[in-house]
PDB file of N, CA and C in Angstrom:
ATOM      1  N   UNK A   1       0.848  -1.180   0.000  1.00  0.00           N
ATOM      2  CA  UNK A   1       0.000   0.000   0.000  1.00  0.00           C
ATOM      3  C   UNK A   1       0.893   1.243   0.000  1.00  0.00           C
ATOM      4  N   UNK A   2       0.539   2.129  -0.865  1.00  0.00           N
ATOM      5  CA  UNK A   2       1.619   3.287  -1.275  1.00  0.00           C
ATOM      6  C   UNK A   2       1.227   4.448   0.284  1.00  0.00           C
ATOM      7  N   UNK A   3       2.235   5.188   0.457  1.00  0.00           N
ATOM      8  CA  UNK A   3       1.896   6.147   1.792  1.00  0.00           C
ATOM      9  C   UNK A   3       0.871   7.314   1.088  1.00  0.00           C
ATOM     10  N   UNK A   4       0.516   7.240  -0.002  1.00  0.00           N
ATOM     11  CA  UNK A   4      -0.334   8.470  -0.239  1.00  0.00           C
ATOM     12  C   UNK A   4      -2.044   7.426  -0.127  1.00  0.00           C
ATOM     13  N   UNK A   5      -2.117   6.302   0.485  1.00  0.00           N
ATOM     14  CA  UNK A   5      -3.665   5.505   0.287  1.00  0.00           C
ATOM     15  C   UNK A   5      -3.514   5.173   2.127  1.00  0.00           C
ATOM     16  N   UNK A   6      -2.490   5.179   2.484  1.00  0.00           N
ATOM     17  CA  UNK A   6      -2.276   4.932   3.997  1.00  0.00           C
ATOM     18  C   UNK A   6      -2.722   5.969   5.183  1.00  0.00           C
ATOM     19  N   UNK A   7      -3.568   5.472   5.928  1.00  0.00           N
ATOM     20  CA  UNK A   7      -4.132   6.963   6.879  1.00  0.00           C
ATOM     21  C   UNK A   7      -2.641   6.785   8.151  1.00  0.00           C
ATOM     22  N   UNK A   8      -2.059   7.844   8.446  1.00  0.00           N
ATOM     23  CA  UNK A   8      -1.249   7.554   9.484  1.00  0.00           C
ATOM     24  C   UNK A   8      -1.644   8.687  10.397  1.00  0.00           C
ATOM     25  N   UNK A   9      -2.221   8.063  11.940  1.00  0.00           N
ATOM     26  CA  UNK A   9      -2.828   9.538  12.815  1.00  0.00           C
ATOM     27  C   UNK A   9      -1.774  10.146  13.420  1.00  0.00           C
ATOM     28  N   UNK A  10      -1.424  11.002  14.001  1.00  0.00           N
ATOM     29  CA  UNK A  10      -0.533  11.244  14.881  1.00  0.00           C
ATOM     30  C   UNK A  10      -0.432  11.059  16.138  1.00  0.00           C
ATOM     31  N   UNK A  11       0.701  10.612  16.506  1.00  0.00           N
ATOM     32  CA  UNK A  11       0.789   9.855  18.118  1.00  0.00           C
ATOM     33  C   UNK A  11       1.134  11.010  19.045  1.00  0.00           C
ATOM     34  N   UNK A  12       0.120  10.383  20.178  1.00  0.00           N
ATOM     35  CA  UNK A  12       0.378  11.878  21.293  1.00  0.00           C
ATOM     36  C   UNK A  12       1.420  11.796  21.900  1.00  0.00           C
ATOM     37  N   UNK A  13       2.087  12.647  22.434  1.00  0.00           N
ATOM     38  CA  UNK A  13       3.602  12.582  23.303  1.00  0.00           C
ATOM     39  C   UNK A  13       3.094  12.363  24.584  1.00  0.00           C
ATOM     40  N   UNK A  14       3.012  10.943  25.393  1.00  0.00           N
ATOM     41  CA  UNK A  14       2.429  10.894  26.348  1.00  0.00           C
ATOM     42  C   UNK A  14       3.495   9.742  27.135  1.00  0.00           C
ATOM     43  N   UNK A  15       4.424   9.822  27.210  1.00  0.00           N
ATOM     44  CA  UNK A  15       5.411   9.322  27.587  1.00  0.00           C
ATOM     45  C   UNK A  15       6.075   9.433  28.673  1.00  0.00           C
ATOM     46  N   UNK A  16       6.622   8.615  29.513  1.00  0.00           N
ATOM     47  CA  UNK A  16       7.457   9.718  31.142  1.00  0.00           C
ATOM     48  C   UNK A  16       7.995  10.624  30.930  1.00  0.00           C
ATOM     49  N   UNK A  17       8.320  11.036  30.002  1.00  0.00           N
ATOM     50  CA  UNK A  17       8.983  12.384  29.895  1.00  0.00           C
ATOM     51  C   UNK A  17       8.087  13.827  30.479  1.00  0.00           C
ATOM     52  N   UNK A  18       6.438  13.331  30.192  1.00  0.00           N
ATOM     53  CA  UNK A  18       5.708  14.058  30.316  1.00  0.00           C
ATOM     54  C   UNK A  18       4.336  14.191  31.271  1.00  0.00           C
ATOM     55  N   UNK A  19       5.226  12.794  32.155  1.00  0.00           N
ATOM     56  CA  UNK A  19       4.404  12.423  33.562  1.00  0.00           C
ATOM     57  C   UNK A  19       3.808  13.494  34.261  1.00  0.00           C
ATOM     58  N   UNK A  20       4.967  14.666  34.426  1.00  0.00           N
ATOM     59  CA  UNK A  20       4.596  15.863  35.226  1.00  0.00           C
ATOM     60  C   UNK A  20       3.808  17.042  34.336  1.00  0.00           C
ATOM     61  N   UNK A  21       3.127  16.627  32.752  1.00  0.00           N
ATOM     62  CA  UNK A  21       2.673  18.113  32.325  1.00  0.00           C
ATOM     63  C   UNK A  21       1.722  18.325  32.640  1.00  0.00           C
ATOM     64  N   UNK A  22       1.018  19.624  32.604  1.00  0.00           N
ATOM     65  CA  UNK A  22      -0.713  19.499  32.982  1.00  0.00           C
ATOM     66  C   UNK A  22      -0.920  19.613  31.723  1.00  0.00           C
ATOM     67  N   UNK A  23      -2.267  20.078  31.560  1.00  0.00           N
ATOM     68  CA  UNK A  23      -3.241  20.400  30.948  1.00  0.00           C
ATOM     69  C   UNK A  23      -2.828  22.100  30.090  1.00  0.00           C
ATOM     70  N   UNK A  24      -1.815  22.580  31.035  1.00  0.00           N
ATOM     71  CA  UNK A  24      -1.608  23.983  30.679  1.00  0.00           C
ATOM     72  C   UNK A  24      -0.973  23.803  30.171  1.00  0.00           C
ATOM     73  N   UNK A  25       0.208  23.112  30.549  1.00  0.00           N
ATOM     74  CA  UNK A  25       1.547  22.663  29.846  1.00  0.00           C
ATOM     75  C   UNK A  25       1.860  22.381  28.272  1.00  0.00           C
ATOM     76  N   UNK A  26       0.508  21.414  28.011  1.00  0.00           N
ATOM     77  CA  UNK A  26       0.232  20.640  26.597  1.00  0.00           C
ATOM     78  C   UNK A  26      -0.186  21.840  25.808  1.00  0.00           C
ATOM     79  N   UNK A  27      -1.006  22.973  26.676  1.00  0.00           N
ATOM     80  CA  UNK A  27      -1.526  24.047  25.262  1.00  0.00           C
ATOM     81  C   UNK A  27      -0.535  24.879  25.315  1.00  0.00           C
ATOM     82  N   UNK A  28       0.467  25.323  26.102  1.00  0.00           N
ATOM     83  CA  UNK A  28       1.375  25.947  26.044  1.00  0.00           C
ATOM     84  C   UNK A  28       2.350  25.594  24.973  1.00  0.00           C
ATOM     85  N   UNK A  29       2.458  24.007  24.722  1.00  0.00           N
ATOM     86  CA  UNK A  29       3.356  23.515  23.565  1.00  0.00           C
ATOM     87  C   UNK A  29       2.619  24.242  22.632  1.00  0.00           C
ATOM     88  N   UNK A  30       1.576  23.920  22.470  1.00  0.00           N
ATOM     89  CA  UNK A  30       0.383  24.174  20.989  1.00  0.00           C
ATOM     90  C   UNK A  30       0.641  25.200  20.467  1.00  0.00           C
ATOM     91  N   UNK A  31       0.795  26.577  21.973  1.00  0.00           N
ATOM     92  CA  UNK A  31       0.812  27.750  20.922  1.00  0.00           C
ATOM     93  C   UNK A  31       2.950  27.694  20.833  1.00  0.00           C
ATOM     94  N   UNK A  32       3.489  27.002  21.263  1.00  0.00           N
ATOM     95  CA  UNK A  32       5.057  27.640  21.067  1.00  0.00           C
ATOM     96  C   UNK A  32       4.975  26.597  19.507  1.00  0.00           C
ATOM     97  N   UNK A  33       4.180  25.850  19.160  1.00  0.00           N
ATOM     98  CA  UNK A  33       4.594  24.769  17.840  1.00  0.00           C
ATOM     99  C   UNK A  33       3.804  25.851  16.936  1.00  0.00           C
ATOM    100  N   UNK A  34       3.174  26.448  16.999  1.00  0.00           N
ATOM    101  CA  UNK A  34       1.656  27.140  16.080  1.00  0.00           C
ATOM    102  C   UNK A  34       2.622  28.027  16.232  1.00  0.00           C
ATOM    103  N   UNK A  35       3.461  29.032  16.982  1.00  0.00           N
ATOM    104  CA  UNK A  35       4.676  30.094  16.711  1.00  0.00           C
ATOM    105  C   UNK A  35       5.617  29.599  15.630  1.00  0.00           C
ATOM    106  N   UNK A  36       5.811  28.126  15.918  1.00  0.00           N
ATOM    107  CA  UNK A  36       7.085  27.594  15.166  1.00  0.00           C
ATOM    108  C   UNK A  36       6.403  27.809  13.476  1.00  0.00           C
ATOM    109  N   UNK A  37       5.183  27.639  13.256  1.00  0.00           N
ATOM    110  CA  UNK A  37       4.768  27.110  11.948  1.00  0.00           C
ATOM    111  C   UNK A  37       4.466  29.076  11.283  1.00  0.00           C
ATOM    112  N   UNK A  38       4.670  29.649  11.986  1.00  0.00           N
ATOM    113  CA  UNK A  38       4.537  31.154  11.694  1.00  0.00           C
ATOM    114  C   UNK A  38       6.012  32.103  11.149  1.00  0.00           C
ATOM    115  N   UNK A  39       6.771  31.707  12.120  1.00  0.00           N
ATOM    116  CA  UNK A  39       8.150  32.091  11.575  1.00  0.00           C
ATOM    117  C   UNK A  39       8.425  30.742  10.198  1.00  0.00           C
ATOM    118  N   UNK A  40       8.428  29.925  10.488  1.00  0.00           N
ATOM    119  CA  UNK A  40       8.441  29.121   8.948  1.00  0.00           C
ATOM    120  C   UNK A  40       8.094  29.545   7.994  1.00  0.00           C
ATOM    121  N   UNK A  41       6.684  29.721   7.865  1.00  0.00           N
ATOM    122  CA  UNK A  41       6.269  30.482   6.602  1.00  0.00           C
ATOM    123  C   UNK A  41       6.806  31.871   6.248  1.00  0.00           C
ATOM    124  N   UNK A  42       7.342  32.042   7.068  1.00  0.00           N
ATOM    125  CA  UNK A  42       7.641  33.904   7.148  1.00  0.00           C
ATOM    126  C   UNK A  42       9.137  33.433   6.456  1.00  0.00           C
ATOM    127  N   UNK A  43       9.861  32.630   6.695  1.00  0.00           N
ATOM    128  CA  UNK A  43      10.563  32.714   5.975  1.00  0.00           C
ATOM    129  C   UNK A  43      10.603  31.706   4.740  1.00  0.00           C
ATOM    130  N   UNK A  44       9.780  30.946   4.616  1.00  0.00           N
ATOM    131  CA  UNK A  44       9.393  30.513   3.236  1.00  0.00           C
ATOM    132  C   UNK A  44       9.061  31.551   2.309  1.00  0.00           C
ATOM    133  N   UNK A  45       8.523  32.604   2.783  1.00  0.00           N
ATOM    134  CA  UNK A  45       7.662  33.634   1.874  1.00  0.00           C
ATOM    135  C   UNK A  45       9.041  34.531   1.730  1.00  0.00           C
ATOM    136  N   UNK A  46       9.749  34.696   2.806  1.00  0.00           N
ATOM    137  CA  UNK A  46      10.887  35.536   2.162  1.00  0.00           C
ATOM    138  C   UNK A  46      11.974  35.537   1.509  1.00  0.00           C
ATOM    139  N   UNK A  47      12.195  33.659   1.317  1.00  0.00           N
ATOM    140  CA  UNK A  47      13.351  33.241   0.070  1.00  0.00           C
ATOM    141  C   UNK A  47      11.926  33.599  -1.041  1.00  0.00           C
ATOM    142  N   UNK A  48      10.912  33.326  -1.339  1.00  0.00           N
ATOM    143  CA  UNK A  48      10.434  33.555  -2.258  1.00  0.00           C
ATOM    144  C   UNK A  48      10.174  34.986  -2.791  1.00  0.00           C
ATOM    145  N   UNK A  49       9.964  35.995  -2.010  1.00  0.00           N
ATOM    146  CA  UNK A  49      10.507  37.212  -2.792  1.00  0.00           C
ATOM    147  C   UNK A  49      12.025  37.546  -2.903  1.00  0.00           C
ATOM    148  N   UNK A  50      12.664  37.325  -2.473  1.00  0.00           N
ATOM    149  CA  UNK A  50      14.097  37.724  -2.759  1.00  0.00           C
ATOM    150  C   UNK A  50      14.599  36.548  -3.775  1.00  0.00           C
ATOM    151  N   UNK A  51      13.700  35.771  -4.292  1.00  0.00           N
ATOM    152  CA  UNK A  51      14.216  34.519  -5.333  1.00  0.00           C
ATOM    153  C   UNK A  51      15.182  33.436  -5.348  1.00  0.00           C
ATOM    154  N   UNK A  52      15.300  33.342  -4.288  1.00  0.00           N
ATOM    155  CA  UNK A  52      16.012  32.213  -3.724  1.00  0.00           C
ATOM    156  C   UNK A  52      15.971  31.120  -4.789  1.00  0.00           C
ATOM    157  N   UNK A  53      16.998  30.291  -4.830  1.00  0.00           N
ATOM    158  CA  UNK A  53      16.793  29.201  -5.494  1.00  0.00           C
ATOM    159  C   UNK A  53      15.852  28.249  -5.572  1.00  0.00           C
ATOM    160  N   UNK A  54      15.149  27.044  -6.336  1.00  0.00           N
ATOM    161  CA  UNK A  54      14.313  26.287  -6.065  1.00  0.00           C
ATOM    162  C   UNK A  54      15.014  25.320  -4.895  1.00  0.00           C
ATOM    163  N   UNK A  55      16.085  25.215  -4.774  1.00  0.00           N
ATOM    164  CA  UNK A  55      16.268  24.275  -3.774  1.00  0.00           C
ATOM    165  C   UNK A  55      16.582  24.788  -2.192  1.00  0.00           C
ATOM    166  N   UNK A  56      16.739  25.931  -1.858  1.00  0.00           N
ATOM    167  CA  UNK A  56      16.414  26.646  -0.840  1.00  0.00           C
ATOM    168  C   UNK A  56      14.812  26.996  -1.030  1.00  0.00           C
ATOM    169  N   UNK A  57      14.043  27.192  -1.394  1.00  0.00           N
ATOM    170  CA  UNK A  57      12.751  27.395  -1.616  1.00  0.00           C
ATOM    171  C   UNK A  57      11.855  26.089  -1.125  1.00  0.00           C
ATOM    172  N   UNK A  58      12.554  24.783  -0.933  1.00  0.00           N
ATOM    173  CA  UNK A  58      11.763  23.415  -1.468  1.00  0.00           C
ATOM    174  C   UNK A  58      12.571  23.612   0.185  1.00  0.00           C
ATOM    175  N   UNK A  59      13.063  23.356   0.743  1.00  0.00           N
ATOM    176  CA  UNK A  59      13.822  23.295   1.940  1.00  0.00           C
ATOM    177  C   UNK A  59      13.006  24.081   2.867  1.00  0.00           C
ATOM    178  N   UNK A  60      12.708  25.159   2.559  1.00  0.00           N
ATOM    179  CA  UNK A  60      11.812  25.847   3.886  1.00  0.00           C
ATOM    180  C   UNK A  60      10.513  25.459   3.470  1.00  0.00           C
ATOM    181  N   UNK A  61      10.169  24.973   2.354  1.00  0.00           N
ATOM    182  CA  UNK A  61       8.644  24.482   2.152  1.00  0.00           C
ATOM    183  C   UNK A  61       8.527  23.056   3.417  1.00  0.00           C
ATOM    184  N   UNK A  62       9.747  22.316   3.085  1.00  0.00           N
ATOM    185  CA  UNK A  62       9.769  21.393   3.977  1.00  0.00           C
ATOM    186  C   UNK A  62       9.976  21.358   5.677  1.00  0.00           C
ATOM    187  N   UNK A  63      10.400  22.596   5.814  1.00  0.00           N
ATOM    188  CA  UNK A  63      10.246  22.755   7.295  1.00  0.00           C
ATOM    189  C   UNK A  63       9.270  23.606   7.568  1.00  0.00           C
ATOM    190  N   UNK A  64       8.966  24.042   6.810  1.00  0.00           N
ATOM    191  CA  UNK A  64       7.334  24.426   7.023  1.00  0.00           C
ATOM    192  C   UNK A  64       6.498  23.516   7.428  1.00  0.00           C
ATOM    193  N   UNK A  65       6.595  22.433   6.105  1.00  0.00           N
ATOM    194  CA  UNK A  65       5.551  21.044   6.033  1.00  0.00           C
ATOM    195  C   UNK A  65       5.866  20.400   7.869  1.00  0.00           C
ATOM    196  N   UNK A  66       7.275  20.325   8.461  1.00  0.00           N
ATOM    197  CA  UNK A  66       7.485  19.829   9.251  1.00  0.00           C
ATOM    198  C   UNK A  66       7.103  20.678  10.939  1.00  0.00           C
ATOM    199  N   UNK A  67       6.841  21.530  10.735  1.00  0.00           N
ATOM    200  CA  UNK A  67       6.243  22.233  11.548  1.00  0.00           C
ATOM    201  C   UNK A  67       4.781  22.360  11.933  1.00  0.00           C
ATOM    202  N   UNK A  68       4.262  22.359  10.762  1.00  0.00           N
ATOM    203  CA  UNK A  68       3.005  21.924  10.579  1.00  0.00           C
ATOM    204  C   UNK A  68       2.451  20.462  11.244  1.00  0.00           C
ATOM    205  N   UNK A  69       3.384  19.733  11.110  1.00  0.00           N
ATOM    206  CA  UNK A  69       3.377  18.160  11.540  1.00  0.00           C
ATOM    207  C   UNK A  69       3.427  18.469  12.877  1.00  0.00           C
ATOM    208  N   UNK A  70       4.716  18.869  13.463  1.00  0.00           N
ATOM    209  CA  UNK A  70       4.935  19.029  14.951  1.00  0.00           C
ATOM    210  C   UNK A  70       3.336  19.853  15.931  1.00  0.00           C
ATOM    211  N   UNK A  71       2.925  20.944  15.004  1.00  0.00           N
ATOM    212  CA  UNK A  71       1.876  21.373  15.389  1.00  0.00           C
ATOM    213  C   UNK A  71       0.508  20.041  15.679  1.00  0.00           C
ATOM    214  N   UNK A  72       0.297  19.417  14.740  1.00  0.00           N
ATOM    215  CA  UNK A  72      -0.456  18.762  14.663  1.00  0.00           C
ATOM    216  C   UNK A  72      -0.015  17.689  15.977  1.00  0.00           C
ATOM    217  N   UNK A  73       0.839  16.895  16.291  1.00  0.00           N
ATOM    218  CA  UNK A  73       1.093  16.324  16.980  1.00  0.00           C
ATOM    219  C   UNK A  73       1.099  16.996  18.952  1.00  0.00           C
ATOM    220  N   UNK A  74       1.173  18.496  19.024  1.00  0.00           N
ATOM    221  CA  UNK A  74       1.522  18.838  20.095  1.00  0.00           C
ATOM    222  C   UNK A  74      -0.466  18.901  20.085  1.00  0.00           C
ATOM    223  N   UNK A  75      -0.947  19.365  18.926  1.00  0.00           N
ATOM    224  CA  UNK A  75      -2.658  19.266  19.601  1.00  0.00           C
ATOM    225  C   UNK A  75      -3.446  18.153  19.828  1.00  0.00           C
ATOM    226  N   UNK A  76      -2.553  16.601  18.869  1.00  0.00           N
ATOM    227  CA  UNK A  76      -3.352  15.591  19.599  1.00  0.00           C
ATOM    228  C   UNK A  76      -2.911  15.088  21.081  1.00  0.00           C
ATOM    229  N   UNK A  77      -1.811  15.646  21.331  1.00  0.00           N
ATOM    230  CA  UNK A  77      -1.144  15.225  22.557  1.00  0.00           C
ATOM    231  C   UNK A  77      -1.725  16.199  23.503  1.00  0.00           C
ATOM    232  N   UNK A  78      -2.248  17.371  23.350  1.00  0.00           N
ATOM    233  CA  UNK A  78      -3.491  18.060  24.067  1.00  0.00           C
ATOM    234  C   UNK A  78      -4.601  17.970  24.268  1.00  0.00           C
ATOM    235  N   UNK A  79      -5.278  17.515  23.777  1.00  0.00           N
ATOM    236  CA  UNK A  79      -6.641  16.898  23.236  1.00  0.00           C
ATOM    237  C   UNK A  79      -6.335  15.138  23.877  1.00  0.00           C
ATOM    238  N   UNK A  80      -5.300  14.868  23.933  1.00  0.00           N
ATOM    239  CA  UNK A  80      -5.166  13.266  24.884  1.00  0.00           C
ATOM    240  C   UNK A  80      -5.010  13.434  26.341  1.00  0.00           C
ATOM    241  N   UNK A  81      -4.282  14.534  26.494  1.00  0.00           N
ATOM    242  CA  UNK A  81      -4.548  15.104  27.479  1.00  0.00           C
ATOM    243  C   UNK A  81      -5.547  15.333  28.739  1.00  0.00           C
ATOM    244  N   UNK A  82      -6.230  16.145  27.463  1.00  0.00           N
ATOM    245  CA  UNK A  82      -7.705  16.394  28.313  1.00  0.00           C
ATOM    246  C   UNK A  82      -8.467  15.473  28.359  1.00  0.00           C
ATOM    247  N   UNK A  83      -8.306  13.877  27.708  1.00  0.00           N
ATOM    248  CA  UNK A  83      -9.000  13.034  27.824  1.00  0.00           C
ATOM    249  C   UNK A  83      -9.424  12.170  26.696  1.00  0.00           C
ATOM    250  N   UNK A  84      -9.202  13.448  25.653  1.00  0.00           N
ATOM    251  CA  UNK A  84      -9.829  12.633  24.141  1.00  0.00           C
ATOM    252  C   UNK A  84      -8.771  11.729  23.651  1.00  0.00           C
ATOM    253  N   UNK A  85      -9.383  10.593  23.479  1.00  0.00           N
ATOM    254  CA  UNK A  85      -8.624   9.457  23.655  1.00  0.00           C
ATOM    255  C   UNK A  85      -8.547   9.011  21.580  1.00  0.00           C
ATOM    256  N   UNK A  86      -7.815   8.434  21.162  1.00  0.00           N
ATOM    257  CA  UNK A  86      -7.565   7.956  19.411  1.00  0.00           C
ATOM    258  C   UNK A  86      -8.883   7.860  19.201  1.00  0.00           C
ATOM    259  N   UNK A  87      -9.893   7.080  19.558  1.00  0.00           N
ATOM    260  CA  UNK A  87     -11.482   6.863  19.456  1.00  0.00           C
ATOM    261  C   UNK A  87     -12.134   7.872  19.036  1.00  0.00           C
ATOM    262  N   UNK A  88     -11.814   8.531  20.159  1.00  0.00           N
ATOM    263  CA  UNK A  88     -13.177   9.742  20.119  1.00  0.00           C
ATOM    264  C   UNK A  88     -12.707  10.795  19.419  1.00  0.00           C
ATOM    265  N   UNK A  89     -11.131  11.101  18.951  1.00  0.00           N
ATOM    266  CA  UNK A  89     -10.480  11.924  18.096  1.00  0.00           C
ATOM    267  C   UNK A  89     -10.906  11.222  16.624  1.00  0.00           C
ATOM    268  N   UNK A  90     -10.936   9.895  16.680  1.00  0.00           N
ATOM    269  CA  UNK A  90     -11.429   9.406  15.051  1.00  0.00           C
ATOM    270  C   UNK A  90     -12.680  10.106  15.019  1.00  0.00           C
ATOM    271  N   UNK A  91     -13.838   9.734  15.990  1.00  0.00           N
ATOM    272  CA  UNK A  91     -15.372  10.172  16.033  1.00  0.00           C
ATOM    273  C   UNK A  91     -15.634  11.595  15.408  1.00  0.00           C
ATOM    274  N   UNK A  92     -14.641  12.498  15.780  1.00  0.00           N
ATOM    275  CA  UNK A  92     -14.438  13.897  16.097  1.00  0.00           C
ATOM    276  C   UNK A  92     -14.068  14.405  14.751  1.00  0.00           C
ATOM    277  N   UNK A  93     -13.363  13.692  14.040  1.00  0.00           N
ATOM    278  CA  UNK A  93     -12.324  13.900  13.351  1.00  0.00           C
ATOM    279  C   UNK A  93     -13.711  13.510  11.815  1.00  0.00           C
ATOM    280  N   UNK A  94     -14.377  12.359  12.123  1.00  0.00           N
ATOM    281  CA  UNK A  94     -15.228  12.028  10.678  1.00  0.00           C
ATOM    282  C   UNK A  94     -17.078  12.706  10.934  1.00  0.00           C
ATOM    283  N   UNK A  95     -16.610  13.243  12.162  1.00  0.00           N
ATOM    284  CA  UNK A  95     -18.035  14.350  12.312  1.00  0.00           C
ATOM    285  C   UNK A  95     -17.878  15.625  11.720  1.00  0.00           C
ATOM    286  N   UNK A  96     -16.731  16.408  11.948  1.00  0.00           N
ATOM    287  CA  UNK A  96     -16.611  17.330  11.707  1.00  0.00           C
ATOM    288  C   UNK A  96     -16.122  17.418  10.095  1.00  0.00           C
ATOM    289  N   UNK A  97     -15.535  16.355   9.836  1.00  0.00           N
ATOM    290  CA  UNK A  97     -15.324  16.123   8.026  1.00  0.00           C
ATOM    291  C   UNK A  97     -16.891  16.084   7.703  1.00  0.00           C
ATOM    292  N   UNK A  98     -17.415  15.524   7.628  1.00  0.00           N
ATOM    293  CA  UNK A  98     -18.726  15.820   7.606  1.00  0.00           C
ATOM    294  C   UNK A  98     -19.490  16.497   7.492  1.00  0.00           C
ATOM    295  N   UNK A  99     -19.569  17.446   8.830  1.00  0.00           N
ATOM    296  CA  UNK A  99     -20.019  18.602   8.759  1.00  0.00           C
ATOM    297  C   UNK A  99     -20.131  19.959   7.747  1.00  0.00           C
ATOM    298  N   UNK A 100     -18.336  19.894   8.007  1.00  0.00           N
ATOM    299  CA  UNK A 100     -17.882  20.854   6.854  1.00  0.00           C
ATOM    300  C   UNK A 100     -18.403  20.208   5.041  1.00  0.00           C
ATOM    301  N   UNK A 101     -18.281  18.969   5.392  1.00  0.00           N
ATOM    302  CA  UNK A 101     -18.810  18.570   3.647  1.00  0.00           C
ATOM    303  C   UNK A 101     -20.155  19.293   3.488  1.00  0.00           C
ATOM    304  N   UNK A 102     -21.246  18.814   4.175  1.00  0.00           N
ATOM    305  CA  UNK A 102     -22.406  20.081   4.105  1.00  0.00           C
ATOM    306  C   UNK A 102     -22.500  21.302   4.231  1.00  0.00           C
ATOM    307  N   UNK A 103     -21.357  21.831   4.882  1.00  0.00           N
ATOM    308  CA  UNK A 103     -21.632  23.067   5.028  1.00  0.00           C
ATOM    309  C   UNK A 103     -21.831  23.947   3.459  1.00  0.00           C
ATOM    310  N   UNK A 104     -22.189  25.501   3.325  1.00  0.00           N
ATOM    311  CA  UNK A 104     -21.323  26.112   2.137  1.00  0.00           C
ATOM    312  C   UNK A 104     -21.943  25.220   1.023  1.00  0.00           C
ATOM    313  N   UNK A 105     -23.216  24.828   0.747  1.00  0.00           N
ATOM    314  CA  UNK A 105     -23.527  23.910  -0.208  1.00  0.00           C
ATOM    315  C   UNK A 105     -22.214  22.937  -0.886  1.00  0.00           C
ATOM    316  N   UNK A 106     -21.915  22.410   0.316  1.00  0.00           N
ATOM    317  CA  UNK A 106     -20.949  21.161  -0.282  1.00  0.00           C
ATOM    318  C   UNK A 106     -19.456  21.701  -1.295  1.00  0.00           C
ATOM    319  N   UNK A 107     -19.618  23.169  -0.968  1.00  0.00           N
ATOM    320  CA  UNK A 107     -18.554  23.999  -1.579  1.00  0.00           C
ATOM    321  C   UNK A 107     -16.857  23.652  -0.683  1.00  0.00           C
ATOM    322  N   UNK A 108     -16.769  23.317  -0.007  1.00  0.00           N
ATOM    323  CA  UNK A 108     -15.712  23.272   1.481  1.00  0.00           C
ATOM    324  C   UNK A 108     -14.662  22.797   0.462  1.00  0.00           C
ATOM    325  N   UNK A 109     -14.816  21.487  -0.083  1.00  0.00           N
ATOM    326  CA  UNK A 109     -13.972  20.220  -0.500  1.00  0.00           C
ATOM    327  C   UNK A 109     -14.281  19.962  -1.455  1.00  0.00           C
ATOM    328  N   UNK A 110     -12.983  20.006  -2.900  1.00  0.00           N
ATOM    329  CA  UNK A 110     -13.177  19.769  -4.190  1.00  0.00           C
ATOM    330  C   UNK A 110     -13.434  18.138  -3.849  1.00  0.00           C
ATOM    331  N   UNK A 111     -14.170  17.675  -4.749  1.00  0.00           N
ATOM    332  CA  UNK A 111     -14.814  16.296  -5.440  1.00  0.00           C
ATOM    333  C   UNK A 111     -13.549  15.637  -5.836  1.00  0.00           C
ATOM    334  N   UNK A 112     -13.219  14.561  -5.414  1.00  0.00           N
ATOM    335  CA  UNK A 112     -12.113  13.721  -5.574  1.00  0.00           C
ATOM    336  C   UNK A 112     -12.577  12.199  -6.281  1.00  0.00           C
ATOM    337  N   UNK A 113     -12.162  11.682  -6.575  1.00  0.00           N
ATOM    338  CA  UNK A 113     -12.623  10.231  -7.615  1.00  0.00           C
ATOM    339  C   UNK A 113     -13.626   9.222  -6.724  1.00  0.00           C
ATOM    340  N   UNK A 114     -13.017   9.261  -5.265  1.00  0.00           N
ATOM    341  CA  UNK A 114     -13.970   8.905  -4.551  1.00  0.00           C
ATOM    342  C   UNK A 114     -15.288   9.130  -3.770  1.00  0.00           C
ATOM    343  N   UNK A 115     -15.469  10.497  -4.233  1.00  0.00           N
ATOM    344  CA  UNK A 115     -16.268  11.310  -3.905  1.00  0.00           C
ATOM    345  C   UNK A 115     -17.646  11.148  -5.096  1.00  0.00           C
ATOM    346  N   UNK A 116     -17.351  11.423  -6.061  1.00  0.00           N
ATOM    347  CA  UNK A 116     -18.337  11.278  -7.479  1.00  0.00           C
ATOM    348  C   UNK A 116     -19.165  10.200  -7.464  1.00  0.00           C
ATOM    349  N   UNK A 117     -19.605   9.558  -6.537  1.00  0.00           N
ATOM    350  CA  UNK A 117     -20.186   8.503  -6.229  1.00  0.00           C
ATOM    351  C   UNK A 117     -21.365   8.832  -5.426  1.00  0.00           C
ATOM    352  N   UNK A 118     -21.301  10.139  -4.264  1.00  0.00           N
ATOM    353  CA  UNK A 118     -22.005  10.681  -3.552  1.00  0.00           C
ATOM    354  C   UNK A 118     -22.968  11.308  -3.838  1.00  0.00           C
TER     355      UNK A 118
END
């Protein structure tokens, strides 16, 4: 199975390392990772006006992309936190896909091959 047909969720950081965090602790990561993914783009956007090469250009796209990841991971590890457990983050996760599909007359999300069926 190729990694673009593979769902992979993100694992919460819930490890001894992090025996002692609270609840404050975990959103405190959220917003210092959601900072991290702000200066990224800021400087993705600024090899791209000063014309940076494509391969410095593809490099901060990728630590962008990787910041973005880290973000994502510090909010399921917040959200596990508070209790929401892989389950109820799936539940959460295909309600609100959902939702948004109706919303906006079904405008949200271009129609994908598997979709044209609906």
């Amino acid at each position: 199975m190729s990694m673009m047909k593979r769902i992979i969720a993100a694992r919460p950081c819930d490890g001894p390392l992090y025996d002692d965090w609270t609840e404050t602790d975990f959103y405190l990561k959220v917003c210092e990772e959601h900072g991290e993914v702000g200066k990224a783009f800021a400087r993705l956007r600024a090899a791209e006006r000063s014309e940076e090469d494509k391969a410095e250009c593809m490099r901060r796209w990728w630590k962008l992309m990787e910041e973005c990841t880290d973000n994502i991971v510090a909010l399921t590890s917040f959200m596990n936190r508070c209790g929401c457990n892989e389950d109820t983050r799936q539940r959460l996760m295909s309600y609100v896909n959902n939702h948004n599909g109706r919303r906006d007359d079904g405008r949200r999300f271009r129609k994908t091959g598997d979709d044209q069926d609906d």
